[in-house]
PDB file of N, CA and C in Angstrom:
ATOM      1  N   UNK A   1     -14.926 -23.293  12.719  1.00  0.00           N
ATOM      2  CA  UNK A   1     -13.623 -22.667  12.581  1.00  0.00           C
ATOM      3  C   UNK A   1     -13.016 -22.952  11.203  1.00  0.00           C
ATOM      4  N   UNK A   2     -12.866 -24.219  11.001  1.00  0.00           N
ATOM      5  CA  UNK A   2     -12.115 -24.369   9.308  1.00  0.00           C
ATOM      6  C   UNK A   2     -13.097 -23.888   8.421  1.00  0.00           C
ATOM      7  N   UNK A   3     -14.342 -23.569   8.809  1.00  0.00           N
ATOM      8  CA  UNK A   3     -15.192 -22.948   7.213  1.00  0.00           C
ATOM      9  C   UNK A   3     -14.338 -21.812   7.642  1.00  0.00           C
ATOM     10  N   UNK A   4     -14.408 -20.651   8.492  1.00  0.00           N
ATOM     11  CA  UNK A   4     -14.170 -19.732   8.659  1.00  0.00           C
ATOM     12  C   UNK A   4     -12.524 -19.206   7.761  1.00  0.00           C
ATOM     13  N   UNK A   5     -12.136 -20.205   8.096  1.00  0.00           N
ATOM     14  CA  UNK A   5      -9.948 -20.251   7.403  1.00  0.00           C
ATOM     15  C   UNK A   5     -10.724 -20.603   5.664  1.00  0.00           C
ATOM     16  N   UNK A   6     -11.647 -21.160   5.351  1.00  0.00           N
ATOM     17  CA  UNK A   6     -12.072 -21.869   4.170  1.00  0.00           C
ATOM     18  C   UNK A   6     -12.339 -20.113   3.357  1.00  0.00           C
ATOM     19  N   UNK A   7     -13.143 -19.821   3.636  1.00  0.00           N
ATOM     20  CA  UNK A   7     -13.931 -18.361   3.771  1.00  0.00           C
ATOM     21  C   UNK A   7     -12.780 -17.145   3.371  1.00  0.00           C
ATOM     22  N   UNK A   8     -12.006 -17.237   4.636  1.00  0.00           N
ATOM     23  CA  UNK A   8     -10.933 -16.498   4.359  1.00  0.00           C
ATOM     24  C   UNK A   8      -9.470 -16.757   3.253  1.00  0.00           C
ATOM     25  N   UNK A   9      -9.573 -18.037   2.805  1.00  0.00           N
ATOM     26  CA  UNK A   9      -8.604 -18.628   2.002  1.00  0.00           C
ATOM     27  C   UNK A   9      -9.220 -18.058   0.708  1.00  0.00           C
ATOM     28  N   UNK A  10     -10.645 -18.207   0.831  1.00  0.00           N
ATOM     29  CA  UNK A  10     -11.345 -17.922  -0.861  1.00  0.00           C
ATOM     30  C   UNK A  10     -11.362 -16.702  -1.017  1.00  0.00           C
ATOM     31  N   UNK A  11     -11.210 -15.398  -0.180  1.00  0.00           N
ATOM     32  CA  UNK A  11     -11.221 -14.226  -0.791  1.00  0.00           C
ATOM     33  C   UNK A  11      -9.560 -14.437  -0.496  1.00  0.00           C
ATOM     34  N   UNK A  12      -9.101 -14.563   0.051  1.00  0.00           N
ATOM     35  CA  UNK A  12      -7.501 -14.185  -0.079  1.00  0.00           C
ATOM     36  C   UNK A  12      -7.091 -14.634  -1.892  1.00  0.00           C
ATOM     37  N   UNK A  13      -7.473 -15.397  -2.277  1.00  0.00           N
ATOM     38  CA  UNK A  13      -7.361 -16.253  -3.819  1.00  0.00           C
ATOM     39  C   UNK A  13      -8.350 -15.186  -5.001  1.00  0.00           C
ATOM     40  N   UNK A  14      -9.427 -14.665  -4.379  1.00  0.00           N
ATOM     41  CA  UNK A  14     -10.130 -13.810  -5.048  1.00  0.00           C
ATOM     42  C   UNK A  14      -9.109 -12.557  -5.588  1.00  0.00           C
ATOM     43  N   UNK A  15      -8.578 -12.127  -4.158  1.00  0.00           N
ATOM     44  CA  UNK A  15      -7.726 -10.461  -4.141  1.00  0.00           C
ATOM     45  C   UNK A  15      -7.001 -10.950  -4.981  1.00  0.00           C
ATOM     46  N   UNK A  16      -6.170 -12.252  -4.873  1.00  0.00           N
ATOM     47  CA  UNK A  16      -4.735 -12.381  -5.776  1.00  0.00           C
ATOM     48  C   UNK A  16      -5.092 -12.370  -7.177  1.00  0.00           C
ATOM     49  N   UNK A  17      -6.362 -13.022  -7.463  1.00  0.00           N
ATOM     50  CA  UNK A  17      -6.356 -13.289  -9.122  1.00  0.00           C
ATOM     51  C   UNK A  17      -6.928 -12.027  -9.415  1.00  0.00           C
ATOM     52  N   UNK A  18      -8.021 -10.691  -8.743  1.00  0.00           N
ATOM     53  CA  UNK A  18      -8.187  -9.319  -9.316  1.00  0.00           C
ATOM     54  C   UNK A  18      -7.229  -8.620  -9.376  1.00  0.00           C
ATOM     55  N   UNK A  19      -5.899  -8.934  -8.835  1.00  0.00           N
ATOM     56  CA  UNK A  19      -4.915  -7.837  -8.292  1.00  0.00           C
ATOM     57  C   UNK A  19      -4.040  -8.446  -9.783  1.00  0.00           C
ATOM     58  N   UNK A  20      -3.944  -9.289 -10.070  1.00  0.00           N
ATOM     59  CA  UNK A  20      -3.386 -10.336 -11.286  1.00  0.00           C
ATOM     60  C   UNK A  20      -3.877  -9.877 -12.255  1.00  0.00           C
ATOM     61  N   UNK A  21      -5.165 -10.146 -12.446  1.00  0.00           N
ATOM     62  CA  UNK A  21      -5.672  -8.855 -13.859  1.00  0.00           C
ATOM     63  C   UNK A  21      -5.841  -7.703 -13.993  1.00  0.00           C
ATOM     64  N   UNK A  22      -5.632  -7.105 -13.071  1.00  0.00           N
ATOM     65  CA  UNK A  22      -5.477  -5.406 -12.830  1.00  0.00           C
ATOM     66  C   UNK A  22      -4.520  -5.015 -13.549  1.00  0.00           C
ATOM     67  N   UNK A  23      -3.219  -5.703 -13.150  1.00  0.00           N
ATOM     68  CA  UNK A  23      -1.773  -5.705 -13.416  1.00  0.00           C
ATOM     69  C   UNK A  23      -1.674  -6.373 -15.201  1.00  0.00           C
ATOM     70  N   UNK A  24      -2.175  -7.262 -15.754  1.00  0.00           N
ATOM     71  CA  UNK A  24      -2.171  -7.382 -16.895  1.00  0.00           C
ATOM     72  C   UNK A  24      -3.502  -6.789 -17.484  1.00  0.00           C
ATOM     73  N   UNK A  25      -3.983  -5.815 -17.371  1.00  0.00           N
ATOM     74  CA  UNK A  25      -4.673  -5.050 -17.966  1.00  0.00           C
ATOM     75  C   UNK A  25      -3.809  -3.534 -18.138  1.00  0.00           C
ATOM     76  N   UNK A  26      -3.741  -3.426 -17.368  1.00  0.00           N
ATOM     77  CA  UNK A  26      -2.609  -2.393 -17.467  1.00  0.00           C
ATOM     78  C   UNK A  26      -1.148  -2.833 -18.159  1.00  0.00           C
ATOM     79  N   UNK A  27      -0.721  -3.346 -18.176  1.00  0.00           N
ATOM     80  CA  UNK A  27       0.236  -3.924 -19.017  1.00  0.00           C
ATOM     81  C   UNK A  27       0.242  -3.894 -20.758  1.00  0.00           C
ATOM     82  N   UNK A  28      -1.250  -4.719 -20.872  1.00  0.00           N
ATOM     83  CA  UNK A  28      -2.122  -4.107 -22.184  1.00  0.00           C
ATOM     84  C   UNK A  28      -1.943  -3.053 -22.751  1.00  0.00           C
ATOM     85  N   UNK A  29      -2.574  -2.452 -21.715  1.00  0.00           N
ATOM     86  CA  UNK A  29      -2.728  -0.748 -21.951  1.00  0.00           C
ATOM     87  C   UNK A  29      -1.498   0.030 -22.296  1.00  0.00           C
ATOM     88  N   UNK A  30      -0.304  -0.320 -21.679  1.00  0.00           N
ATOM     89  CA  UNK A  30       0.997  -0.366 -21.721  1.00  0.00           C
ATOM     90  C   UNK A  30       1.637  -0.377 -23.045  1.00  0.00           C
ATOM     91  N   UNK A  31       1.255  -1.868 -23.538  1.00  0.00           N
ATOM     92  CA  UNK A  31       1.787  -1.784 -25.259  1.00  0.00           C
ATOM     93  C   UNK A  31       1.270  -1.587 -25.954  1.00  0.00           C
ATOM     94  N   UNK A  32      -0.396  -1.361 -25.826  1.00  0.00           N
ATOM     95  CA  UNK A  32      -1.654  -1.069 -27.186  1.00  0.00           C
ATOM     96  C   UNK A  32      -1.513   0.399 -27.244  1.00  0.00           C
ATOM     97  N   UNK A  33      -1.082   1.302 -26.038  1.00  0.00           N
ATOM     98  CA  UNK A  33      -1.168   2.781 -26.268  1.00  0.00           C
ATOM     99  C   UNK A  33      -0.074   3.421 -27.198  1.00  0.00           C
ATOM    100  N   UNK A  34      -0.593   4.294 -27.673  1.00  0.00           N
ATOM    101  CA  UNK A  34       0.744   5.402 -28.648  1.00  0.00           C
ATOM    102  C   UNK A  34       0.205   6.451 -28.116  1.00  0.00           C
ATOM    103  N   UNK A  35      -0.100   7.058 -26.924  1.00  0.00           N
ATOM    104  CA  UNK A  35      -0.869   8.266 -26.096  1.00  0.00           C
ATOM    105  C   UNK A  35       0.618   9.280 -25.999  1.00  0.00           C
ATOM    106  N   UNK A  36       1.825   8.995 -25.575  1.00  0.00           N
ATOM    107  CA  UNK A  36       2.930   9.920 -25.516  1.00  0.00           C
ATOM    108  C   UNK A  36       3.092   9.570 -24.375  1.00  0.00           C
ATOM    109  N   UNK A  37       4.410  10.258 -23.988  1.00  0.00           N
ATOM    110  CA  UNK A  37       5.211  10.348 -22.583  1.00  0.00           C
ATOM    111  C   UNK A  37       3.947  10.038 -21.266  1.00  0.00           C
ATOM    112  N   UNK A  38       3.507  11.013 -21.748  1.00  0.00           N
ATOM    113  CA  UNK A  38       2.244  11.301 -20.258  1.00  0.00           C
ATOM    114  C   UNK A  38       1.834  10.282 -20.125  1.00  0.00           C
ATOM    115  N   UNK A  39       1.072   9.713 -21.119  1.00  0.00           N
ATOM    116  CA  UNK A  39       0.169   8.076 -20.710  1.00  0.00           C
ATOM    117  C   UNK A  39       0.684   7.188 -20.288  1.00  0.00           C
ATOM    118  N   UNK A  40       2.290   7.045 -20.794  1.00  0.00           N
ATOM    119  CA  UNK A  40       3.014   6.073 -20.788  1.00  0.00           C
ATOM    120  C   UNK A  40       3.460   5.990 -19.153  1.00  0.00           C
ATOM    121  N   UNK A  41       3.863   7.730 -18.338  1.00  0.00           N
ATOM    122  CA  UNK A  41       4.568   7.566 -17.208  1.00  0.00           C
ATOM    123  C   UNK A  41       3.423   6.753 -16.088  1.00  0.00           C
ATOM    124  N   UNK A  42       2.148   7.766 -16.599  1.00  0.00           N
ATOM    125  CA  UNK A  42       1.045   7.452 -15.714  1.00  0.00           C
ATOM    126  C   UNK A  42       0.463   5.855 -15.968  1.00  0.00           C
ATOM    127  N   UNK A  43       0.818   4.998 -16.779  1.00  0.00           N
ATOM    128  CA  UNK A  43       0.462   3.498 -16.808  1.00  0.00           C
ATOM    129  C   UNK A  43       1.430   2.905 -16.351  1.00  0.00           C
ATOM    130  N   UNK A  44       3.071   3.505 -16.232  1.00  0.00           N
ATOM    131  CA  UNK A  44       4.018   2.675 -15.417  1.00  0.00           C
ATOM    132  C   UNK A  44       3.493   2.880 -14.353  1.00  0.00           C
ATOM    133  N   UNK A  45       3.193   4.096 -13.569  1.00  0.00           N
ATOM    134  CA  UNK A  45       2.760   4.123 -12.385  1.00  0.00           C
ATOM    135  C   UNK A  45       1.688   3.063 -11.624  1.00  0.00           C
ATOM    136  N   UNK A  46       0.553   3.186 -12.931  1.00  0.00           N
ATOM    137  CA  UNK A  46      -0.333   2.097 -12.313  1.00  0.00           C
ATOM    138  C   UNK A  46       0.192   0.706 -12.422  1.00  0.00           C
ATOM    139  N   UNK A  47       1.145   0.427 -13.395  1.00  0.00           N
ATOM    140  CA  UNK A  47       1.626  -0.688 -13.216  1.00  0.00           C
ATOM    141  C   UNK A  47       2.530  -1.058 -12.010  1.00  0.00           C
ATOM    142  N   UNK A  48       3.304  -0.195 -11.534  1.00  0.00           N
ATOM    143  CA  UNK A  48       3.955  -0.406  -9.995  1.00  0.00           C
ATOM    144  C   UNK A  48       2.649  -0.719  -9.044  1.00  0.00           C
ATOM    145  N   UNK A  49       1.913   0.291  -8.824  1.00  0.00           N
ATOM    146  CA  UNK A  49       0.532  -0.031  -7.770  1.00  0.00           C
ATOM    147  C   UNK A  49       0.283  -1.240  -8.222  1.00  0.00           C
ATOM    148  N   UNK A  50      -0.218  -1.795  -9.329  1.00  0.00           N
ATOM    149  CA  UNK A  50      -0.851  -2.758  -9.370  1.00  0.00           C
ATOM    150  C   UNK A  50       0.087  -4.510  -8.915  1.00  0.00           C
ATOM    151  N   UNK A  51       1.617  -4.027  -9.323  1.00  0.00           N
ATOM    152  CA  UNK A  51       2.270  -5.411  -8.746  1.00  0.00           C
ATOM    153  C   UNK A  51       2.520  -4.947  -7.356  1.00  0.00           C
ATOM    154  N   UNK A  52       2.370  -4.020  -7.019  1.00  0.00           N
ATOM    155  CA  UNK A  52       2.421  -4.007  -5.346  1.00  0.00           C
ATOM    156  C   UNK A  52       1.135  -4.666  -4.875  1.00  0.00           C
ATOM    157  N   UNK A  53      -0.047  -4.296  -5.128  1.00  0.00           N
ATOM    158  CA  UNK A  53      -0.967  -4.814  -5.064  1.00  0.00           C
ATOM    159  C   UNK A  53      -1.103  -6.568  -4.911  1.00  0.00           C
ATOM    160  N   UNK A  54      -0.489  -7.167  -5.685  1.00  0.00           N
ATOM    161  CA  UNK A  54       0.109  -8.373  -6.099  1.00  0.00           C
ATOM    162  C   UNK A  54       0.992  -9.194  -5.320  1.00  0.00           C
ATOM    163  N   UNK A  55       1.470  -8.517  -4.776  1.00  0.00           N
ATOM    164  CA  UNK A  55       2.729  -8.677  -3.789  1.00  0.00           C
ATOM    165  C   UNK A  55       2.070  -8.766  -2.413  1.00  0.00           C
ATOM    166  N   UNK A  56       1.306  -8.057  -2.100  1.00  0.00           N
ATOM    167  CA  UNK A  56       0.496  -8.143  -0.979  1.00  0.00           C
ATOM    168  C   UNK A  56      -0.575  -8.493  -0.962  1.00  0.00           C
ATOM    169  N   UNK A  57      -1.636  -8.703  -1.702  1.00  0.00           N
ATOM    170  CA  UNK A  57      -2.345  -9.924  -2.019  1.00  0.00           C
ATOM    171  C   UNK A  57      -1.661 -11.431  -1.646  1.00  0.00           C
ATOM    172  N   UNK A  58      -0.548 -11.458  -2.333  1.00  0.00           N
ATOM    173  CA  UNK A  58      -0.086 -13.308  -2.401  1.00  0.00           C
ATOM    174  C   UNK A  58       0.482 -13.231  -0.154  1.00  0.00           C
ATOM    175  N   UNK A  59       1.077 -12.100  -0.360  1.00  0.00           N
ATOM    176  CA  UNK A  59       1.504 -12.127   1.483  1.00  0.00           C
ATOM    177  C   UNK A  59       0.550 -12.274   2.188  1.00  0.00           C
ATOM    178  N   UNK A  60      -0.503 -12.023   2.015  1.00  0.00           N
ATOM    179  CA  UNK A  60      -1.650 -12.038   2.540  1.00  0.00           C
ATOM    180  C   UNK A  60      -1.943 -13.501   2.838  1.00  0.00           C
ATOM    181  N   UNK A  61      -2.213 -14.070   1.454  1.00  0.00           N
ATOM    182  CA  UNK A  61      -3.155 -15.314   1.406  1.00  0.00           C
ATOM    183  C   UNK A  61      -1.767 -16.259   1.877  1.00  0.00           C
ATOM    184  N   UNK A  62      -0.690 -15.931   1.888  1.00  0.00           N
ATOM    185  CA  UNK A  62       0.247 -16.691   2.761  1.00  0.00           C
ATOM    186  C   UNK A  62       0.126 -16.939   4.219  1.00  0.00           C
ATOM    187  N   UNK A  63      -0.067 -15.995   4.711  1.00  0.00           N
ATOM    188  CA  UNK A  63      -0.309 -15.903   6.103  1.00  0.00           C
ATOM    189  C   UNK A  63      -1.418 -16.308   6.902  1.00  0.00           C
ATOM    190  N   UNK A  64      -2.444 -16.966   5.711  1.00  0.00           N
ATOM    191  CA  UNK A  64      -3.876 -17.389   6.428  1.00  0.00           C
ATOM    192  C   UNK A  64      -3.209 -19.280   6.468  1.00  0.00           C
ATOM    193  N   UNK A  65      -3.706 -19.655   7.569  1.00  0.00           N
ATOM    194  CA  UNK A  65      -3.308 -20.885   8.141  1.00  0.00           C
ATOM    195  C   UNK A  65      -3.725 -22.120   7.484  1.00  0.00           C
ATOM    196  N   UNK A  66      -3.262 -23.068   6.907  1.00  0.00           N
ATOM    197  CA  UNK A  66      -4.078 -23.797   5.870  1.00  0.00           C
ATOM    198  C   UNK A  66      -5.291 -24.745   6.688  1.00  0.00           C
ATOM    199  N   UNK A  67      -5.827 -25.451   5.972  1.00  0.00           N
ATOM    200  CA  UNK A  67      -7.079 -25.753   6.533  1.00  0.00           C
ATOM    201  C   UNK A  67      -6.482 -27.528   7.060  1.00  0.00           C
ATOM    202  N   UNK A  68      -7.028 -27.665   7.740  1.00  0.00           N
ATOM    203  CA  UNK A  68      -6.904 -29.426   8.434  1.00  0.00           C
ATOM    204  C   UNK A  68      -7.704 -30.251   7.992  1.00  0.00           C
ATOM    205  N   UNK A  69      -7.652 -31.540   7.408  1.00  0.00           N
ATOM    206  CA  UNK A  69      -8.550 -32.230   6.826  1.00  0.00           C
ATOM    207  C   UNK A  69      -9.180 -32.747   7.540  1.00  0.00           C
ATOM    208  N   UNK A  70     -10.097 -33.353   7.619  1.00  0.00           N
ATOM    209  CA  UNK A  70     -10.879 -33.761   8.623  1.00  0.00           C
ATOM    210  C   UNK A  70     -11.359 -35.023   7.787  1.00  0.00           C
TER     211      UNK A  70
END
């Protein structure tokens, strides 16, 4: 059972830190671009998805039960 919470703690920590560089990659993209209006609306956009993403990632790995030492 605690590998199992162990297991599930390590991808919950996985999602948060891809969902973390998603969001500062896009951010990047954000201030390195001079693309115009268009690029700009469509990278805020991905930048909302991506801290939502973020947001529910960390709720996630909140809600998994911590492990008991043994």
């Amino acid at each position: 059972m605690v590998e199992i919470i162990r297991f599930e703690l390590a991808k919950a920590r996985q999602r948060v830190k891809r969902a973390e560089r998603s969001l500062d990659r896009a951010n990047e993209q954000l201030d390195d671009e001079c693309g115009g209006v268009a690029l700009s609306l469509a990278l805020c956009a991905r930048i909302r998805a991506q801290q939502a993403r973020v947001i529910d990632a960390r709720e996630r790995f909140l809600k998994i039960p911590p492990v008991p030492h043994h």
